[in-house]
PDBML (XML) file of the C-alpha atoms, coordinates in Angstrom:
<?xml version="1.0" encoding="UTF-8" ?>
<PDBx:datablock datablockName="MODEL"
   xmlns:PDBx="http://pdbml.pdb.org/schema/pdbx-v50.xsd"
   xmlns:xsi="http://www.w3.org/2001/XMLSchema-instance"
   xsi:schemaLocation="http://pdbml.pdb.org/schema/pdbx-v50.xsd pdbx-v50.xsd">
   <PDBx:atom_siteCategory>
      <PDBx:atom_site id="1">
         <PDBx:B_iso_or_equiv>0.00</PDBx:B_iso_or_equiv>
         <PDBx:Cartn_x>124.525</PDBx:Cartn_x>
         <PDBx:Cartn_y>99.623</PDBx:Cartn_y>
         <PDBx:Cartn_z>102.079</PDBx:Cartn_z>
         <PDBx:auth_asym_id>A</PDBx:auth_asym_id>
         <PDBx:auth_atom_id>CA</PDBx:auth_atom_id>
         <PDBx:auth_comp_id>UNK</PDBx:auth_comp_id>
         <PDBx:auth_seq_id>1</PDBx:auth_seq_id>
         <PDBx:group_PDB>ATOM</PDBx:group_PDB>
         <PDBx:label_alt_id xsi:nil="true" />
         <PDBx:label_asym_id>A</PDBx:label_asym_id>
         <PDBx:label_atom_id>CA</PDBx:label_atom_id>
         <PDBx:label_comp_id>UNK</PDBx:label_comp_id>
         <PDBx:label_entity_id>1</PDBx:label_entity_id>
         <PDBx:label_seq_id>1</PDBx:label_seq_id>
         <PDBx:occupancy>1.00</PDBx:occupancy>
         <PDBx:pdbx_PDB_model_num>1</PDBx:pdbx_PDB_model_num>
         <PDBx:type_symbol>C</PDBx:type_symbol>
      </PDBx:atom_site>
      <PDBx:atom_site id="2">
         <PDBx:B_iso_or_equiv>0.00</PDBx:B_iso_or_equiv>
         <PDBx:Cartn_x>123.103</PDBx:Cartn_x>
         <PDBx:Cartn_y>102.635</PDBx:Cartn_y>
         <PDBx:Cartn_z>103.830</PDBx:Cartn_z>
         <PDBx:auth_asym_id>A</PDBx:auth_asym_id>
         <PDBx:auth_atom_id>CA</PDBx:auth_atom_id>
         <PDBx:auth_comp_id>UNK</PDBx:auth_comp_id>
         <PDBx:auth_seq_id>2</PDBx:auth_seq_id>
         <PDBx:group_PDB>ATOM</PDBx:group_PDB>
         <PDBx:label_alt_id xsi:nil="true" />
         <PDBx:label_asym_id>A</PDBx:label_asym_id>
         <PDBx:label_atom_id>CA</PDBx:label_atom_id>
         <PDBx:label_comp_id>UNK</PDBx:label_comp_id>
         <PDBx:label_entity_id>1</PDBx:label_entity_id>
         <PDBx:label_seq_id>2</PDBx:label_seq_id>
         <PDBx:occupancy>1.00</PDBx:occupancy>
         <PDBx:pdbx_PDB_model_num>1</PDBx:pdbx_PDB_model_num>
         <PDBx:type_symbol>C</PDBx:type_symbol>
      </PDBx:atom_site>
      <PDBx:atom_site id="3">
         <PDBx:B_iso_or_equiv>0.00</PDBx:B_iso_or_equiv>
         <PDBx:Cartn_x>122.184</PDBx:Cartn_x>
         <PDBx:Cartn_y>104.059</PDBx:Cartn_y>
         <PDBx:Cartn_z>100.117</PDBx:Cartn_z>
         <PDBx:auth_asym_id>A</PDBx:auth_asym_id>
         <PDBx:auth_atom_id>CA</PDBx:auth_atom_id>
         <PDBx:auth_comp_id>UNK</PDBx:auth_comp_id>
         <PDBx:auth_seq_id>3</PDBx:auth_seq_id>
         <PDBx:group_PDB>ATOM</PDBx:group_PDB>
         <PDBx:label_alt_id xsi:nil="true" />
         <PDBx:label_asym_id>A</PDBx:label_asym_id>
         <PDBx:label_atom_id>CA</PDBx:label_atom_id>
         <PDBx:label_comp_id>UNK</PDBx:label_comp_id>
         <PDBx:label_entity_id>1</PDBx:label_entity_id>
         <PDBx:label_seq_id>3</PDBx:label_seq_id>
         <PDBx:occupancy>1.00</PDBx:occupancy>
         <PDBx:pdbx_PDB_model_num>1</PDBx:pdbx_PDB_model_num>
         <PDBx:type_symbol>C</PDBx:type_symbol>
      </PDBx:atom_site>
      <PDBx:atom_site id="4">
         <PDBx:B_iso_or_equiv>0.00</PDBx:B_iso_or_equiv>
         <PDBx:Cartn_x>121.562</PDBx:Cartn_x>
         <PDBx:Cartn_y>101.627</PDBx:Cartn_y>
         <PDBx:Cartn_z>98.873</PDBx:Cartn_z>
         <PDBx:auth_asym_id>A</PDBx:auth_asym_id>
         <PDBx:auth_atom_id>CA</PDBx:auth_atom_id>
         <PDBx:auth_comp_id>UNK</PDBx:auth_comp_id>
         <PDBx:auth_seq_id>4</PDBx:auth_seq_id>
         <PDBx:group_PDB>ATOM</PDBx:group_PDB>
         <PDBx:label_alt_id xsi:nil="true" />
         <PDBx:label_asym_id>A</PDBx:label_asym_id>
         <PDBx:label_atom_id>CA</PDBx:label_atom_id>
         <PDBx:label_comp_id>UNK</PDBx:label_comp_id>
         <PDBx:label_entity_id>1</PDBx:label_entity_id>
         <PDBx:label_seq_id>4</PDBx:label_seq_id>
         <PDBx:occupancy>1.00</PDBx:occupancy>
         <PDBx:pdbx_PDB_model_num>1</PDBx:pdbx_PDB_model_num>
         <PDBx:type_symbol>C</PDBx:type_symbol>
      </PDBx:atom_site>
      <PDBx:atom_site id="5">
         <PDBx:B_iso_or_equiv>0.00</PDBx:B_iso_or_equiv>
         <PDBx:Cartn_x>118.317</PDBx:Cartn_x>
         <PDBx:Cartn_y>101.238</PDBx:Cartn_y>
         <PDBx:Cartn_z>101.594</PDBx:Cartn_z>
         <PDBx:auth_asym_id>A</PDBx:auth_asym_id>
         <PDBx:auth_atom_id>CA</PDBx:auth_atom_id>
         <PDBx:auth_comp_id>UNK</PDBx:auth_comp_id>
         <PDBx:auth_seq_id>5</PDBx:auth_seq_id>
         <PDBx:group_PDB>ATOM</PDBx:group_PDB>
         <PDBx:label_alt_id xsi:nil="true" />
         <PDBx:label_asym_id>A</PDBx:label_asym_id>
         <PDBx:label_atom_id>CA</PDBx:label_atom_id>
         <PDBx:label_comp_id>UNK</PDBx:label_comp_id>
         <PDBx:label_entity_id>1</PDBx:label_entity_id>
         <PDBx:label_seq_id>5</PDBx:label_seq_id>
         <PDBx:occupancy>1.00</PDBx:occupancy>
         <PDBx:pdbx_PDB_model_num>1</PDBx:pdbx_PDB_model_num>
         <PDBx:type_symbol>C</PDBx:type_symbol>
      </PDBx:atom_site>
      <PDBx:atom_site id="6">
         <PDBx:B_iso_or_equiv>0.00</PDBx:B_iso_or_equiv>
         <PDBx:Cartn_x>118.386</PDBx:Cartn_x>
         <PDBx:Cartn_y>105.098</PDBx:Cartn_y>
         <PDBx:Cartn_z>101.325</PDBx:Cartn_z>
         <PDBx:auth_asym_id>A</PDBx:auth_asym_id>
         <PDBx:auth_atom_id>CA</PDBx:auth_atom_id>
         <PDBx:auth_comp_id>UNK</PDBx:auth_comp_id>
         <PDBx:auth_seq_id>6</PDBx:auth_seq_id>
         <PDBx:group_PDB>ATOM</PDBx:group_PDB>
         <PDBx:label_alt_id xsi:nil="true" />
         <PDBx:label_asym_id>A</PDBx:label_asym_id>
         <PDBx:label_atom_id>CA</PDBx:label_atom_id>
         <PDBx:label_comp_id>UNK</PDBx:label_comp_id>
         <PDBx:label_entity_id>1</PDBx:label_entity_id>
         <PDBx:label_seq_id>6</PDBx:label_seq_id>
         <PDBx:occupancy>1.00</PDBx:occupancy>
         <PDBx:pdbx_PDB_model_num>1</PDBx:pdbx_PDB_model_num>
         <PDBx:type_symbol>C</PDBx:type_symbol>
      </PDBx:atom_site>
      <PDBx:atom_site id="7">
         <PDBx:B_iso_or_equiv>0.00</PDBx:B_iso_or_equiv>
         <PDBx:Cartn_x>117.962</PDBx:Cartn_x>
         <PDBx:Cartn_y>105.552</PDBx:Cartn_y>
         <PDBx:Cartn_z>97.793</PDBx:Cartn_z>
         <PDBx:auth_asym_id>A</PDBx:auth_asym_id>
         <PDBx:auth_atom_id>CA</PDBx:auth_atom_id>
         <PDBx:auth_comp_id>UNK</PDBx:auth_comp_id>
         <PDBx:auth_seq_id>7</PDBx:auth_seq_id>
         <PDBx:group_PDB>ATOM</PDBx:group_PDB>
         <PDBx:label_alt_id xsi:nil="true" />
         <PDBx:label_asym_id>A</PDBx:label_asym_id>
         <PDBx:label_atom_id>CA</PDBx:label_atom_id>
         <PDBx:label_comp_id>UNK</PDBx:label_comp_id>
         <PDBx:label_entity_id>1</PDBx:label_entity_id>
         <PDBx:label_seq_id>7</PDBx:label_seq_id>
         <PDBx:occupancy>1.00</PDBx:occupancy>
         <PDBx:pdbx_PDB_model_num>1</PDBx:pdbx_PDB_model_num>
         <PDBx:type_symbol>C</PDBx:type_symbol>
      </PDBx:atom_site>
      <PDBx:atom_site id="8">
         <PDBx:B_iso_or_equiv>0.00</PDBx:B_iso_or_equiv>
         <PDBx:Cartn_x>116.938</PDBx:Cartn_x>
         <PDBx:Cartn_y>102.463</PDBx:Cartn_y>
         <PDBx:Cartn_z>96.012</PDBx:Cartn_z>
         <PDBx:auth_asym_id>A</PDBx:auth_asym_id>
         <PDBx:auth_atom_id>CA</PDBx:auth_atom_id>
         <PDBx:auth_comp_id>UNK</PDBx:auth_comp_id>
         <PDBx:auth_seq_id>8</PDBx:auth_seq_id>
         <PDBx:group_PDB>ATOM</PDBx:group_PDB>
         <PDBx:label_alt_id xsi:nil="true" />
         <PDBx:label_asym_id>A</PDBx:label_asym_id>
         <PDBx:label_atom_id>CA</PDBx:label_atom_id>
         <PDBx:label_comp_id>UNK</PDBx:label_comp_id>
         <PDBx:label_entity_id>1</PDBx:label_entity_id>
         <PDBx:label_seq_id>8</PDBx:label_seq_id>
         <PDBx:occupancy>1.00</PDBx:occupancy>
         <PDBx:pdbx_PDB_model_num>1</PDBx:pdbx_PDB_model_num>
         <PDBx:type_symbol>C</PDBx:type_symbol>
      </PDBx:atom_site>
      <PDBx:atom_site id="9">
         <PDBx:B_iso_or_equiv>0.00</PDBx:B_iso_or_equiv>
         <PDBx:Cartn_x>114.062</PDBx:Cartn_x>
         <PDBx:Cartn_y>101.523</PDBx:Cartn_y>
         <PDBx:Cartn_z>98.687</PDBx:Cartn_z>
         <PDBx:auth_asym_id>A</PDBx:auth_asym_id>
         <PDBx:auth_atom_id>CA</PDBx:auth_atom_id>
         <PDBx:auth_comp_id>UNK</PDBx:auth_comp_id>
         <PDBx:auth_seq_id>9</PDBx:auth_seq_id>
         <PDBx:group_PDB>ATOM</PDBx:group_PDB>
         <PDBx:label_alt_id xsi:nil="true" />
         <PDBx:label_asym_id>A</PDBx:label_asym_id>
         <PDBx:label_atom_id>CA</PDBx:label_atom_id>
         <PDBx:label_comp_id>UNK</PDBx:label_comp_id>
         <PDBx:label_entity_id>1</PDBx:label_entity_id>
         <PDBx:label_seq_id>9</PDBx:label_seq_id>
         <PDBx:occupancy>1.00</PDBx:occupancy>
         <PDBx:pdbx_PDB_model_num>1</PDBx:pdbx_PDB_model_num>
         <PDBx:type_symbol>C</PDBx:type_symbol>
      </PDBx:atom_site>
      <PDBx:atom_site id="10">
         <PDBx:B_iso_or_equiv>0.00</PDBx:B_iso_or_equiv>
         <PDBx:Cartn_x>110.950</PDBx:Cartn_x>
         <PDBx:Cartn_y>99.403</PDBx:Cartn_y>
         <PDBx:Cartn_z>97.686</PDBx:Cartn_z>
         <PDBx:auth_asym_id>A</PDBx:auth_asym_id>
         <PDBx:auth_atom_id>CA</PDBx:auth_atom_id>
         <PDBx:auth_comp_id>UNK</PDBx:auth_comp_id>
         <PDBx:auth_seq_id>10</PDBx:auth_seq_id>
         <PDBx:group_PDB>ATOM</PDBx:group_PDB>
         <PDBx:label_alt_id xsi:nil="true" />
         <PDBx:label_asym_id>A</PDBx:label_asym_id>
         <PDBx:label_atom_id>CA</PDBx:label_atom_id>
         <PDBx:label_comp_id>UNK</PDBx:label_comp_id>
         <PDBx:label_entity_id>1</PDBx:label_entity_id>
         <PDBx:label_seq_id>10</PDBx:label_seq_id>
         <PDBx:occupancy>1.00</PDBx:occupancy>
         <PDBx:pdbx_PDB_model_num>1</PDBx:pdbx_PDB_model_num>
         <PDBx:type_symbol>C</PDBx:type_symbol>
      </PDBx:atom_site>
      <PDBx:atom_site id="11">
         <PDBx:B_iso_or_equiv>0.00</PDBx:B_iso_or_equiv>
         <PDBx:Cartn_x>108.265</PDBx:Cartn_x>
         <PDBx:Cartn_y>102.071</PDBx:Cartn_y>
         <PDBx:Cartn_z>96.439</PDBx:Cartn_z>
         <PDBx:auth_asym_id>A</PDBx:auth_asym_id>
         <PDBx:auth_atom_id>CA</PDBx:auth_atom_id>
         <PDBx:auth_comp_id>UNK</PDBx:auth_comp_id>
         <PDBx:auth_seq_id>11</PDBx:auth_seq_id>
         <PDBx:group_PDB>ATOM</PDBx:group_PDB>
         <PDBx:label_alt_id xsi:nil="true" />
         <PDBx:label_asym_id>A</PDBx:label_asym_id>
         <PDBx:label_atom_id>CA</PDBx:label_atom_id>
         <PDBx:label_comp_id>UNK</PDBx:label_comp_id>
         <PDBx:label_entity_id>1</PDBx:label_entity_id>
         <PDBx:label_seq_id>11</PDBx:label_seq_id>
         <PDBx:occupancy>1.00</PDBx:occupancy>
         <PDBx:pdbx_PDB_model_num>1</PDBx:pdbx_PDB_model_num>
         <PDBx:type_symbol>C</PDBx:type_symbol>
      </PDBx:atom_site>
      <PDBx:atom_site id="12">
         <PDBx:B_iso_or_equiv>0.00</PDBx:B_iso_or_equiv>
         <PDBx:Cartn_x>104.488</PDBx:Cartn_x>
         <PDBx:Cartn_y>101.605</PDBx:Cartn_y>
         <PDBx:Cartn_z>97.045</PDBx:Cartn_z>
         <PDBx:auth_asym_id>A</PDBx:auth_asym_id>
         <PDBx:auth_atom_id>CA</PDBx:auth_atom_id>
         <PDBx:auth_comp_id>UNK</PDBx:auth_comp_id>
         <PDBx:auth_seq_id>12</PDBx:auth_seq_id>
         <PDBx:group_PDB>ATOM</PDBx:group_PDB>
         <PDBx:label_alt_id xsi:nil="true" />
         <PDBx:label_asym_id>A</PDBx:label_asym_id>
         <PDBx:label_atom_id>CA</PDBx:label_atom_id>
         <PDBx:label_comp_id>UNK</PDBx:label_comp_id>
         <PDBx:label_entity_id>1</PDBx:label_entity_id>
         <PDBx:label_seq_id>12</PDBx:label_seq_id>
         <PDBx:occupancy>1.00</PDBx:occupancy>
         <PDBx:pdbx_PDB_model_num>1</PDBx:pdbx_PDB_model_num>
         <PDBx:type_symbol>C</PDBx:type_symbol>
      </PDBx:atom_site>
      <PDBx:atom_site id="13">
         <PDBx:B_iso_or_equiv>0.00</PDBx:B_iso_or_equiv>
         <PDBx:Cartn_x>103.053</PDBx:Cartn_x>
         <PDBx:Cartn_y>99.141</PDBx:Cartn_y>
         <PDBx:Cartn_z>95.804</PDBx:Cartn_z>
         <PDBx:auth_asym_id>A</PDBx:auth_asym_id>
         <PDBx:auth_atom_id>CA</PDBx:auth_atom_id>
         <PDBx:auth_comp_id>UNK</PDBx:auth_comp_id>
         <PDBx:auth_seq_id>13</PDBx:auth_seq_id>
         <PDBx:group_PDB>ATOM</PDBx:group_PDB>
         <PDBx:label_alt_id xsi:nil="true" />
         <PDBx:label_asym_id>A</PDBx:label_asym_id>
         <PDBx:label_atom_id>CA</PDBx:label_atom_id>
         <PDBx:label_comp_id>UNK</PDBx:label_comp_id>
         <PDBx:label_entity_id>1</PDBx:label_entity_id>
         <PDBx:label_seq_id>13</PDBx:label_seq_id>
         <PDBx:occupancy>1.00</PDBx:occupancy>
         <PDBx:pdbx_PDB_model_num>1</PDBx:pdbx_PDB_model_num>
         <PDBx:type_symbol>C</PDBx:type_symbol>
      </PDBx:atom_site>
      <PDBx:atom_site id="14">
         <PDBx:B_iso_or_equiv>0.00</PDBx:B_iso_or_equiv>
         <PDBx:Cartn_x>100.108</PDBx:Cartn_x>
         <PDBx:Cartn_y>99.252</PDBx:Cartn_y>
         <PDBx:Cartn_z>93.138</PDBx:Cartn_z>
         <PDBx:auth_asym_id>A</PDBx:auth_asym_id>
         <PDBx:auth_atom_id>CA</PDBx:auth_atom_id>
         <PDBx:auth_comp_id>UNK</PDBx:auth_comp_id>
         <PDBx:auth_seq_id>14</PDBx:auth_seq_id>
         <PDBx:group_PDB>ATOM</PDBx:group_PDB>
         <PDBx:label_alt_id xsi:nil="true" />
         <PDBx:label_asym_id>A</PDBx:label_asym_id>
         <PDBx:label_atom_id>CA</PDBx:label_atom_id>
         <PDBx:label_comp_id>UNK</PDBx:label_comp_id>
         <PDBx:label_entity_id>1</PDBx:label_entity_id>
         <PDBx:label_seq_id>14</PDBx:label_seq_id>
         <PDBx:occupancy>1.00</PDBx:occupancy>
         <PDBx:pdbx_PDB_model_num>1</PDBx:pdbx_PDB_model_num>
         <PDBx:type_symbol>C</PDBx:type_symbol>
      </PDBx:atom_site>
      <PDBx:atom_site id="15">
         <PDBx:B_iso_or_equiv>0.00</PDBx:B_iso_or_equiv>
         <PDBx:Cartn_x>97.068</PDBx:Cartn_x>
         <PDBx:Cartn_y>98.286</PDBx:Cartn_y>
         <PDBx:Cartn_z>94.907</PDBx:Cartn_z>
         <PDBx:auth_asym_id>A</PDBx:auth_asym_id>
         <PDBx:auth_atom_id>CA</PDBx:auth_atom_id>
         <PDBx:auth_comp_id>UNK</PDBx:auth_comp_id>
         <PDBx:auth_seq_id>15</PDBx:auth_seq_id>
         <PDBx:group_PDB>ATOM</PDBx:group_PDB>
         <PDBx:label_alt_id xsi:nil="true" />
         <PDBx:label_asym_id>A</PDBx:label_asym_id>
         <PDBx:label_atom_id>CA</PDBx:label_atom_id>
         <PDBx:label_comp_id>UNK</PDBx:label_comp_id>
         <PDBx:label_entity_id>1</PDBx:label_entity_id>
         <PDBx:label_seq_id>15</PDBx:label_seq_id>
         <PDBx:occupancy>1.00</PDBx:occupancy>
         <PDBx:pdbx_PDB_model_num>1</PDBx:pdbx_PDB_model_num>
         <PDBx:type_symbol>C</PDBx:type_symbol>
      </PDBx:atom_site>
      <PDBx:atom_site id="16">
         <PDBx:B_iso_or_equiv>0.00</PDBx:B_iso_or_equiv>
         <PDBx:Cartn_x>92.881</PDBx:Cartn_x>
         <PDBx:Cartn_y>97.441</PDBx:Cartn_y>
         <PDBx:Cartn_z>93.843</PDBx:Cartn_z>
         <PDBx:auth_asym_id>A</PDBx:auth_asym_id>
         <PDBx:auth_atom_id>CA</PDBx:auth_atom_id>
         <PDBx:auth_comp_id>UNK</PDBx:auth_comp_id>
         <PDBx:auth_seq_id>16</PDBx:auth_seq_id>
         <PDBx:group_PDB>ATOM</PDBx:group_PDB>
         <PDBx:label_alt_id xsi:nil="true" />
         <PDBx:label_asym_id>A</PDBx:label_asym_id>
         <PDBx:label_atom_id>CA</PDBx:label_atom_id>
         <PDBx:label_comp_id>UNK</PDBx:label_comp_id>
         <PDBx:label_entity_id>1</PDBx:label_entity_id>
         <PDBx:label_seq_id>16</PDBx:label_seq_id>
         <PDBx:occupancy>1.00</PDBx:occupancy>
         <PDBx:pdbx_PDB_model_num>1</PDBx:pdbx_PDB_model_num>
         <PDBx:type_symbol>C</PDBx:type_symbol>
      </PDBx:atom_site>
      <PDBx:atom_site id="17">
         <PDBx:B_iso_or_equiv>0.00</PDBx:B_iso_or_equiv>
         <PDBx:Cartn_x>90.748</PDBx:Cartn_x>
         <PDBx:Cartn_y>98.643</PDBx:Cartn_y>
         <PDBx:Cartn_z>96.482</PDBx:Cartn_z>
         <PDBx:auth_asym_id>A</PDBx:auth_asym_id>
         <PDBx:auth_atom_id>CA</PDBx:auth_atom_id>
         <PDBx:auth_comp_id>UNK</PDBx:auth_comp_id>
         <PDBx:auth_seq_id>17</PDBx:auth_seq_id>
         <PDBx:group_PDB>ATOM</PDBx:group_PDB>
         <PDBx:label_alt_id xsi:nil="true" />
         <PDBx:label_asym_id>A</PDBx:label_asym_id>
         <PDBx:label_atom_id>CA</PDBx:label_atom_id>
         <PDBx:label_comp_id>UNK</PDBx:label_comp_id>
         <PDBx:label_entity_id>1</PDBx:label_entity_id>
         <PDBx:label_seq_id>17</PDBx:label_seq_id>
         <PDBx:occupancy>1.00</PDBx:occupancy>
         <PDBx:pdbx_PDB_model_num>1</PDBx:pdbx_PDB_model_num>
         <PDBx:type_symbol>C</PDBx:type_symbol>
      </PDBx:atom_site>
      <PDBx:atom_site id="18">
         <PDBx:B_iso_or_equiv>0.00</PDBx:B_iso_or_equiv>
         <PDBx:Cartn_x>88.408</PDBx:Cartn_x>
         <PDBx:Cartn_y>94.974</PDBx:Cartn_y>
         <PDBx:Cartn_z>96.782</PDBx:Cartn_z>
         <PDBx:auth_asym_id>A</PDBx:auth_asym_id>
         <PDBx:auth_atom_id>CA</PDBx:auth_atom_id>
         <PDBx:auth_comp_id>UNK</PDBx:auth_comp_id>
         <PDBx:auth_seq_id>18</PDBx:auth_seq_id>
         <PDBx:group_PDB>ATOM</PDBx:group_PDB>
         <PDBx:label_alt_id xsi:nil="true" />
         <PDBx:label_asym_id>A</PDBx:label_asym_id>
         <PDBx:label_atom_id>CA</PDBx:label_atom_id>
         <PDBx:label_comp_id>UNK</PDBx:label_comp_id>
         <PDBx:label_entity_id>1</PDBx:label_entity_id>
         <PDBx:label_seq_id>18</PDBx:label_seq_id>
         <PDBx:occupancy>1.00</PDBx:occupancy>
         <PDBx:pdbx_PDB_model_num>1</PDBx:pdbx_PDB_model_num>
         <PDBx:type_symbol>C</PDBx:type_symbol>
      </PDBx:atom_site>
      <PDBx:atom_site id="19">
         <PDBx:B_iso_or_equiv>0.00</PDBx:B_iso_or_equiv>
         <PDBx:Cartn_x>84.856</PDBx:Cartn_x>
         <PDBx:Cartn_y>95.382</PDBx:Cartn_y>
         <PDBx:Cartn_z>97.583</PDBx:Cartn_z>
         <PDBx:auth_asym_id>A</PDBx:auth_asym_id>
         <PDBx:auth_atom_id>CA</PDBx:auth_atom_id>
         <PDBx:auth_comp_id>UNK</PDBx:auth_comp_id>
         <PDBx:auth_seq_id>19</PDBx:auth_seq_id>
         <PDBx:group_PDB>ATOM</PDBx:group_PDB>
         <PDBx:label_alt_id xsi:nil="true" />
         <PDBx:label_asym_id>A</PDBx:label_asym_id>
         <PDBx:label_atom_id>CA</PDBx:label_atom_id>
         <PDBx:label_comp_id>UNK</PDBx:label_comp_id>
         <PDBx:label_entity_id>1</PDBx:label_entity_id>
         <PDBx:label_seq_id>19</PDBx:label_seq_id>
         <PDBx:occupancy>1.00</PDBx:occupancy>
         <PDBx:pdbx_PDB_model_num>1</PDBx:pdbx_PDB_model_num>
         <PDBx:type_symbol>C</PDBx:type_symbol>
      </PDBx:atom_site>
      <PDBx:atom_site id="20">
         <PDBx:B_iso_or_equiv>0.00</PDBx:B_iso_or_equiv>
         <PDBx:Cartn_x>83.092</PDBx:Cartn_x>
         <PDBx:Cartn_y>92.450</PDBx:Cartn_y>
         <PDBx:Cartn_z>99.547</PDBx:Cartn_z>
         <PDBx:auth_asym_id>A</PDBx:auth_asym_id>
         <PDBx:auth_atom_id>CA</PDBx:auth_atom_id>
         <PDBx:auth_comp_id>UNK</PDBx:auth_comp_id>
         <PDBx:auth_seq_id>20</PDBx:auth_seq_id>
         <PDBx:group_PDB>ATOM</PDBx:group_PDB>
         <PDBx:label_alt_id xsi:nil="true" />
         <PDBx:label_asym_id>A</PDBx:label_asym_id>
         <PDBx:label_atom_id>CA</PDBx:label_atom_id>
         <PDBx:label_comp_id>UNK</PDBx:label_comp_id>
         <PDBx:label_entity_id>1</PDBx:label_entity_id>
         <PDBx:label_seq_id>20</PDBx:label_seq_id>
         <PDBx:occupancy>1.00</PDBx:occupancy>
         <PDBx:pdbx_PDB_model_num>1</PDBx:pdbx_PDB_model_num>
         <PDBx:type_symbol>C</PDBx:type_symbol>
      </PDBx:atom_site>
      <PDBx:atom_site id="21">
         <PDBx:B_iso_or_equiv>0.00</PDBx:B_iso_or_equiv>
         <PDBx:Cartn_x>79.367</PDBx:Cartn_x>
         <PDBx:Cartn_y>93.012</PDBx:Cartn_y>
         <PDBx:Cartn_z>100.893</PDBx:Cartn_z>
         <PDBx:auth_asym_id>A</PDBx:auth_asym_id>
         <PDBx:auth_atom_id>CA</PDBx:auth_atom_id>
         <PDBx:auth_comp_id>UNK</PDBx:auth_comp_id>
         <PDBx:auth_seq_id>21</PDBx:auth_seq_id>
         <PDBx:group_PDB>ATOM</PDBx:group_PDB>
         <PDBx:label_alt_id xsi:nil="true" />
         <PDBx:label_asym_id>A</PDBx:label_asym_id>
         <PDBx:label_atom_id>CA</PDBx:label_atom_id>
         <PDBx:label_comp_id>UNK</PDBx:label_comp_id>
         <PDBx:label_entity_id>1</PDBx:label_entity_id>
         <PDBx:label_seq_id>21</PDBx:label_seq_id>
         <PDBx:occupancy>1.00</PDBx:occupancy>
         <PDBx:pdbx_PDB_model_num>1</PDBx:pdbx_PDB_model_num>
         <PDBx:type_symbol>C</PDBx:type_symbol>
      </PDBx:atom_site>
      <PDBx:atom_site id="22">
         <PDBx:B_iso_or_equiv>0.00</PDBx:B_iso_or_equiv>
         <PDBx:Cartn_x>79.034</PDBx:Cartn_x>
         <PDBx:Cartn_y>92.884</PDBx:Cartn_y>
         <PDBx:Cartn_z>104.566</PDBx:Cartn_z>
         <PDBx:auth_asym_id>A</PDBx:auth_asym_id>
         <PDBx:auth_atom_id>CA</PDBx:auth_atom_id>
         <PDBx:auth_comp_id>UNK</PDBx:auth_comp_id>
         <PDBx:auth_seq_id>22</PDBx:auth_seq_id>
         <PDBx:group_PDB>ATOM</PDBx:group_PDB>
         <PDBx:label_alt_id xsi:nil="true" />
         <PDBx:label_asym_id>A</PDBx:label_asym_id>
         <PDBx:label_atom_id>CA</PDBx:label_atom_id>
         <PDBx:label_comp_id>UNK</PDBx:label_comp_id>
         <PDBx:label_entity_id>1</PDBx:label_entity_id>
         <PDBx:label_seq_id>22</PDBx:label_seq_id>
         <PDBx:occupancy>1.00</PDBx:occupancy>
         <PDBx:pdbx_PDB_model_num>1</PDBx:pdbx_PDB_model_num>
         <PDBx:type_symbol>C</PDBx:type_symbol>
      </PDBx:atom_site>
      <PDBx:atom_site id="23">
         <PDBx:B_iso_or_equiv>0.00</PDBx:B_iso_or_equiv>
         <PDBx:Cartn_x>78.458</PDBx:Cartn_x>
         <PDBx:Cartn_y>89.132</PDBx:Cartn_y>
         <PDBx:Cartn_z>105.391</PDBx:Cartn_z>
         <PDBx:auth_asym_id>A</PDBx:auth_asym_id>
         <PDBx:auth_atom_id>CA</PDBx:auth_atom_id>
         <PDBx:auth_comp_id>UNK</PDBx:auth_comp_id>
         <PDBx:auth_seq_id>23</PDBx:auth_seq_id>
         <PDBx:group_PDB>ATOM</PDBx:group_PDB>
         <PDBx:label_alt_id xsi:nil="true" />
         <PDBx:label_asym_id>A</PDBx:label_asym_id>
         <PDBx:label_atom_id>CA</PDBx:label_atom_id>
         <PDBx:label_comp_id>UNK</PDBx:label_comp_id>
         <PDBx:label_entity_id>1</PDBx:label_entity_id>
         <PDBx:label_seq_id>23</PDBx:label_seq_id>
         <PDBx:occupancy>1.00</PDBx:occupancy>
         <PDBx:pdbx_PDB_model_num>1</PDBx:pdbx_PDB_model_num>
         <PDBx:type_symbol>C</PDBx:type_symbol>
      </PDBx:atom_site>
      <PDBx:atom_site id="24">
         <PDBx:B_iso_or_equiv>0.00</PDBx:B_iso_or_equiv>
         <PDBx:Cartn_x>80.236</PDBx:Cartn_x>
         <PDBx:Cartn_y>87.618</PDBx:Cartn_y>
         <PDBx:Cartn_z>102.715</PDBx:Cartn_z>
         <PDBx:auth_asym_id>A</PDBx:auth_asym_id>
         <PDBx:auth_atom_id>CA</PDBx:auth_atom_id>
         <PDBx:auth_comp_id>UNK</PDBx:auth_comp_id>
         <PDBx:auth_seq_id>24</PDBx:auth_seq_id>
         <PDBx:group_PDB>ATOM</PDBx:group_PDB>
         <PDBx:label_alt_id xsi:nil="true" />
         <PDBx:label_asym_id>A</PDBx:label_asym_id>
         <PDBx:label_atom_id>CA</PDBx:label_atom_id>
         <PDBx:label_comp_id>UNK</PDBx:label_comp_id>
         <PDBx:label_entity_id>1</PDBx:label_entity_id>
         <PDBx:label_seq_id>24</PDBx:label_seq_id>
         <PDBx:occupancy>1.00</PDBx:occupancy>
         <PDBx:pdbx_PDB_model_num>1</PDBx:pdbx_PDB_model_num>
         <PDBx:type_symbol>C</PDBx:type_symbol>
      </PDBx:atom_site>
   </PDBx:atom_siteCategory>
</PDBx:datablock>
């Protein structure tokens, strides 16, 4: 189980950087 956690971990996520202008 140790690894498991060790080697098979969630990687990072893909992420969109979201652009809202100031106020909305």
């Amino acid at each position: 189980k140790e690894r498991e956690d060790f080697i098979g971990g969630p990687g990072k996520p893909r992420k969109k950087k979201l652009q809202v202008l100031p106020g909305n």
